[in-house]
N, C-alpha and C. Protein backbone atom coordinates (compact mmCIF):
# COMPACT_ATOMS: atom_id res chain seq x y z
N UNK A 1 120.43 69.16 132.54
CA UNK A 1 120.03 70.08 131.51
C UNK A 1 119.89 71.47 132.12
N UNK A 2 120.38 72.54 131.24
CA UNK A 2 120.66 73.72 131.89
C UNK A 2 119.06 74.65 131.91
N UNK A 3 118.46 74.35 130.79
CA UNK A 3 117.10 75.12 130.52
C UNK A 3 117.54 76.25 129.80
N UNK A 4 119.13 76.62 129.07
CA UNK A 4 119.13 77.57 127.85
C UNK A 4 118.86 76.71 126.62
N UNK A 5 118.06 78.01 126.13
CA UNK A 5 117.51 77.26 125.11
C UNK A 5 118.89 77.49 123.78
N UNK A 6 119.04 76.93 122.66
CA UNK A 6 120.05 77.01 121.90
C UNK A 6 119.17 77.38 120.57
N UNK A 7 119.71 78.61 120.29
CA UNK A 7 118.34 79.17 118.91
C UNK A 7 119.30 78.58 117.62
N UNK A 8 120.72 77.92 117.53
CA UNK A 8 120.94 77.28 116.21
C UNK A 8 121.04 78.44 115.38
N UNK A 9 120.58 78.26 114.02
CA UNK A 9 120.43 78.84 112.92
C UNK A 9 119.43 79.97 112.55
N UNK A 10 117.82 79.34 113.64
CA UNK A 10 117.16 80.17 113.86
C UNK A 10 117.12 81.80 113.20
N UNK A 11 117.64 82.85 114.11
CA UNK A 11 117.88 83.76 113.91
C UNK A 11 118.59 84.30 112.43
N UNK A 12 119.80 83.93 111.86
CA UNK A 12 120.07 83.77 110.80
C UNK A 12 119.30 83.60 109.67
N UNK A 13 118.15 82.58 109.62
CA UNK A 13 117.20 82.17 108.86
C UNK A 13 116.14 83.38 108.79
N UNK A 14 115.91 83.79 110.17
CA UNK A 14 115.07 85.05 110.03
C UNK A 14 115.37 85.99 109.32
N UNK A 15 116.61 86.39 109.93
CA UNK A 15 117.20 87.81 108.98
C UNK A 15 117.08 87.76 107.10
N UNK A 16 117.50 86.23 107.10
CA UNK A 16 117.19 86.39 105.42
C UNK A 16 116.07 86.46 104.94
N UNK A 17 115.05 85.50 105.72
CA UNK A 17 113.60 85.83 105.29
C UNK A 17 113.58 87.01 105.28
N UNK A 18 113.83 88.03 106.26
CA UNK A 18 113.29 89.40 105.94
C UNK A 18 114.04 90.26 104.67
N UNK A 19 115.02 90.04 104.29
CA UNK A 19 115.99 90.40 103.49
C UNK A 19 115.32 90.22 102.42
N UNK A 20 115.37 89.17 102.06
CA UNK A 20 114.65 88.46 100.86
C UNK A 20 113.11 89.24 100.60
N UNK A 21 112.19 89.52 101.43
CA UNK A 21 110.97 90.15 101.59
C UNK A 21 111.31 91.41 101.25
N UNK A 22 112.45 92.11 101.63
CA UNK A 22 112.43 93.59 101.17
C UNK A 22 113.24 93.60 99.77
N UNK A 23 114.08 92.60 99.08
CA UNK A 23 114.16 92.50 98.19
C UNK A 23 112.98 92.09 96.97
N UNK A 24 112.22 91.50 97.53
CA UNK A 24 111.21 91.29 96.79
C UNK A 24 110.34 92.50 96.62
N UNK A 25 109.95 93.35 97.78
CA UNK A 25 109.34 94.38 97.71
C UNK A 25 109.86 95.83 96.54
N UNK A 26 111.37 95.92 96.54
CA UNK A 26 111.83 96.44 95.63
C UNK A 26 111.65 96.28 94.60
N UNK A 27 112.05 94.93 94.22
CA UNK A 27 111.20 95.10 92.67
C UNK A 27 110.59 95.14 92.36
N UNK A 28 109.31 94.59 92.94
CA UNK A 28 108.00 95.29 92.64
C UNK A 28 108.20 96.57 92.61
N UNK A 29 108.50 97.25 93.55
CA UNK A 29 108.61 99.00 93.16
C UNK A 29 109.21 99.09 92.13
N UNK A 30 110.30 98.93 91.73
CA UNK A 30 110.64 99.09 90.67
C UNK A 30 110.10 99.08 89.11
N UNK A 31 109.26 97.92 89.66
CA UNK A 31 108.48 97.18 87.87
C UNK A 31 107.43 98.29 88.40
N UNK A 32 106.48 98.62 89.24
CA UNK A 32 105.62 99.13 89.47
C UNK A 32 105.92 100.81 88.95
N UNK A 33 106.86 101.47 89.47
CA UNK A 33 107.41 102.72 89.05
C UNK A 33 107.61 102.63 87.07
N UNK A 34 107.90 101.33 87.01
CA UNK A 34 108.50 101.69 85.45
C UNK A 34 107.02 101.20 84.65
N UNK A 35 106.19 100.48 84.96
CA UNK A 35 105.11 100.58 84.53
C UNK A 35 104.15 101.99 84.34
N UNK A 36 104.10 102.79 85.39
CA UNK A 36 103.14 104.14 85.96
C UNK A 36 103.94 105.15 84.97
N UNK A 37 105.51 104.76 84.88
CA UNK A 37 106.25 106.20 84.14
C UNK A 37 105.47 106.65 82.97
N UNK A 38 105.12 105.71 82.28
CA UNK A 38 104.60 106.38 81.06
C UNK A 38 103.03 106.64 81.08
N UNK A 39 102.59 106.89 82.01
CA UNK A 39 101.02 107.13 81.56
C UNK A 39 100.84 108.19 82.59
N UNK A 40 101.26 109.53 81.83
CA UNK A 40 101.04 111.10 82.65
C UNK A 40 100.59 111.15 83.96
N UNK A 41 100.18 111.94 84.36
CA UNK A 41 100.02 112.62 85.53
C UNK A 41 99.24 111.31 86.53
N UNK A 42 97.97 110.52 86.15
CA UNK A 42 98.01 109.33 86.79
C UNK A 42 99.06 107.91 87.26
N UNK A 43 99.62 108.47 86.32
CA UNK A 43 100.72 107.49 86.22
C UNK A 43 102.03 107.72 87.39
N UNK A 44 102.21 108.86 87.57
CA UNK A 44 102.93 109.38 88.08
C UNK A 44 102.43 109.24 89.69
N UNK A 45 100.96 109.41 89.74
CA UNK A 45 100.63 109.19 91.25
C UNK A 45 100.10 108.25 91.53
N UNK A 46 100.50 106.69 90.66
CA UNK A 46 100.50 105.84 91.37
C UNK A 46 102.04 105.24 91.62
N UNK A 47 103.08 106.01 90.84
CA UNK A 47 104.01 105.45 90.94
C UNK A 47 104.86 105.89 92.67
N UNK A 48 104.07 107.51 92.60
CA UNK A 48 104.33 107.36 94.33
C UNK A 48 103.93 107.00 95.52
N UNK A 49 102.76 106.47 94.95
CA UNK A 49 102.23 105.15 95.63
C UNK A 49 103.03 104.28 96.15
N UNK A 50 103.83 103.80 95.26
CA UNK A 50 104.18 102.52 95.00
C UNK A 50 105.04 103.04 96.11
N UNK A 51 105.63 104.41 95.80
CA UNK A 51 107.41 104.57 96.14
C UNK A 51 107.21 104.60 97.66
N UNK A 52 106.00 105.11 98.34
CA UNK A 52 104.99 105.25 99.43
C UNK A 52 105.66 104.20 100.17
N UNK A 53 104.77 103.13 99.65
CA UNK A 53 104.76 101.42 100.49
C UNK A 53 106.12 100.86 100.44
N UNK A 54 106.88 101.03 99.63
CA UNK A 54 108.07 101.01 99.55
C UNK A 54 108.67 101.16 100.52
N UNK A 55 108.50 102.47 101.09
CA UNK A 55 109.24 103.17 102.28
C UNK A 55 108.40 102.78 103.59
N UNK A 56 107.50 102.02 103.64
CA UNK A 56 106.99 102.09 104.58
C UNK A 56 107.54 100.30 105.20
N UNK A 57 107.17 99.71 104.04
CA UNK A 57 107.91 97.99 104.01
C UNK A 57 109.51 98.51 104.60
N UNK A 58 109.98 99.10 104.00
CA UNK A 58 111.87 99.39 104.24
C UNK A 58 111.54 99.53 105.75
N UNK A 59 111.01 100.81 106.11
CA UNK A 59 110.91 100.92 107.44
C UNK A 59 110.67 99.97 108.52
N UNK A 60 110.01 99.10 108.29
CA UNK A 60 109.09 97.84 109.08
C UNK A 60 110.29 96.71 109.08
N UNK A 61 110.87 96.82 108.13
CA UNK A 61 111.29 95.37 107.59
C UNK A 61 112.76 95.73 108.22
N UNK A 62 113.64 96.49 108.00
CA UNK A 62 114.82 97.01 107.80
C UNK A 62 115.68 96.45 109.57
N UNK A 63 115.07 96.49 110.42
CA UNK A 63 115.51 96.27 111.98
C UNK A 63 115.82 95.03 111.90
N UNK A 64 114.47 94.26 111.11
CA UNK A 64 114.76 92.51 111.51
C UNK A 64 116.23 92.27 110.51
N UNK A 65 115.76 92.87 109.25
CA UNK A 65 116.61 92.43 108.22
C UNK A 65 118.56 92.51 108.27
N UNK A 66 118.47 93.50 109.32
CA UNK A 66 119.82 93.64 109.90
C UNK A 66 120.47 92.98 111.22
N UNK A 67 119.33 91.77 111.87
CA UNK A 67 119.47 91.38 112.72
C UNK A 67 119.96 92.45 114.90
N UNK A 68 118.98 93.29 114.02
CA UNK A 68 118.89 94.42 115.60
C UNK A 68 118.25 93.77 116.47
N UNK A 69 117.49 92.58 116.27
CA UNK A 69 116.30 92.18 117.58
C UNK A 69 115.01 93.24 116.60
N UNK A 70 113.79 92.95 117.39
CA UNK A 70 112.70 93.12 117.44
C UNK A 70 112.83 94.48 116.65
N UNK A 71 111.70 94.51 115.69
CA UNK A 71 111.29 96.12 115.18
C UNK A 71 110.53 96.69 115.78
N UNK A 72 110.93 98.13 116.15
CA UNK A 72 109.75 99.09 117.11
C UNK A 72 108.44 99.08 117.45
N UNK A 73 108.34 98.11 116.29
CA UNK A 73 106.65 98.24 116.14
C UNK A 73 105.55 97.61 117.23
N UNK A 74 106.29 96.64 117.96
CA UNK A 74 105.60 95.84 118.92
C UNK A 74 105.05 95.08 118.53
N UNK A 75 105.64 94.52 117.70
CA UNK A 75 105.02 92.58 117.19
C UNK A 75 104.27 92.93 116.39
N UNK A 76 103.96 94.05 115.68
CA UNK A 76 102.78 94.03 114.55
C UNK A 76 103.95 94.13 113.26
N UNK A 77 104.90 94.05 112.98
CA UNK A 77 105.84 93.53 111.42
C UNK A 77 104.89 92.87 110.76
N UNK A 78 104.68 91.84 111.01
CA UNK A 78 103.97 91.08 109.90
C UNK A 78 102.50 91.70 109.50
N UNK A 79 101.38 91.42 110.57
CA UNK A 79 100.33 92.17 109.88
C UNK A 79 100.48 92.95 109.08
N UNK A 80 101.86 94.23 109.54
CA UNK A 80 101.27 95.83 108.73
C UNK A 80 102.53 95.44 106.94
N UNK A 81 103.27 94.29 106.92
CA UNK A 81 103.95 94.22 106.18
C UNK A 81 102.67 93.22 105.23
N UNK A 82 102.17 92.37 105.48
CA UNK A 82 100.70 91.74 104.81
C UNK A 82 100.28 93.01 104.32
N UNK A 83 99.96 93.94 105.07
CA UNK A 83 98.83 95.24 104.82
C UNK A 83 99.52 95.75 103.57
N UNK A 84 100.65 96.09 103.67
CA UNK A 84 101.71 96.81 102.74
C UNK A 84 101.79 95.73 101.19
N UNK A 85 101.78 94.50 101.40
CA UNK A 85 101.84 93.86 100.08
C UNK A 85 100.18 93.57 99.74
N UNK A 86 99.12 93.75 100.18
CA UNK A 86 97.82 93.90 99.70
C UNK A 86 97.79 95.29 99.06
N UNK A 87 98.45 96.19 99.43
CA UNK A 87 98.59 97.52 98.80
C UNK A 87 99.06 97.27 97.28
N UNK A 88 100.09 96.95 97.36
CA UNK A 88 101.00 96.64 96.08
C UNK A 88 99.73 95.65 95.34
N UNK A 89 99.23 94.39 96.05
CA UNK A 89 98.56 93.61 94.90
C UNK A 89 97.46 94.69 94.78
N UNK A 90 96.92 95.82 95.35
CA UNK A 90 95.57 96.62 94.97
C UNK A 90 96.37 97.92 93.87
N UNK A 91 97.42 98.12 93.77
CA UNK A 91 98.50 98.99 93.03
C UNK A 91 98.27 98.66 91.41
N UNK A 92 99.00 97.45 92.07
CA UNK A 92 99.16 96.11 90.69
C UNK A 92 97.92 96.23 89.53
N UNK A 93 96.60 95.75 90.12
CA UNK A 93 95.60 95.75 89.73
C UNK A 93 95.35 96.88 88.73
N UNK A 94 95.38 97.98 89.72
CA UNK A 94 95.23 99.47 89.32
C UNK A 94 95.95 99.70 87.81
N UNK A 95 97.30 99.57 88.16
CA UNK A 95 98.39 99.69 86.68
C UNK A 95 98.12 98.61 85.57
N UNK A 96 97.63 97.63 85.88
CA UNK A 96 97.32 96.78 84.87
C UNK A 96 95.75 97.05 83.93
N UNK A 97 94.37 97.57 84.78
CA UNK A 97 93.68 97.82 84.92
C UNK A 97 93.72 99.10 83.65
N UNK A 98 94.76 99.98 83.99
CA UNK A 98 94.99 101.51 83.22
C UNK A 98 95.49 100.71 82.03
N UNK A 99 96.52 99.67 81.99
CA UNK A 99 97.24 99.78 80.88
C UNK A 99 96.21 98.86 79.56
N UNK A 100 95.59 98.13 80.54
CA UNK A 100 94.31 97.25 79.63
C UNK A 100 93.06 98.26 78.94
N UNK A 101 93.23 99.04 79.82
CA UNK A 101 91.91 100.27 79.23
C UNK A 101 92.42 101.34 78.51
């Protein structure tokens, strides 16, 4: 036995998970932006909120999702991408919150 390890599919599987995660994150922006459009000037600054985390998930996410190896970040992807979709569910809240009141 040589002691290389054989990563299989592995890697592949990763890249889509992350793919899939920033696709998911889009539409939320999206529904999130088209929710905020109509309710004036608040509305508007949560929708760049949204557009905010958006860009910040793209950023984080975008290295793995293209299969570059590791994102700059130094192993923190996941935490600050958790951090980034607690944003969106505290967003969420917010726009639903306005549209109920």
């Amino acid at each position: 036995m040589s002691g290389v390890r054989d990563p299989g599919l592995q890697p592949e599987r990763t890249r889509l998970a992350w793919r899939r995660t920033l696709l998911t994150v889009t539409v939320v922006t999206a529904l999130a932006v088209r929710l905020a459009a109509d309710d004036g000037p608040v509305g508007a600054l949560l929708a760049g909120v949204a557009v905010l985390l958006w860009g910040a998930v793209l950023a984080l996410c975008w290295p793995r999702s293209i299969g570059t190896g590791a994102a700059p970040s130094g192993g923190r992807t996941l935490p600050l991408v958790a951090l980034g979709t607690v944003g969106f569910a505290l967003l969420g809240v917010a726009l639903t919150a306005r549209a109920l009141g």
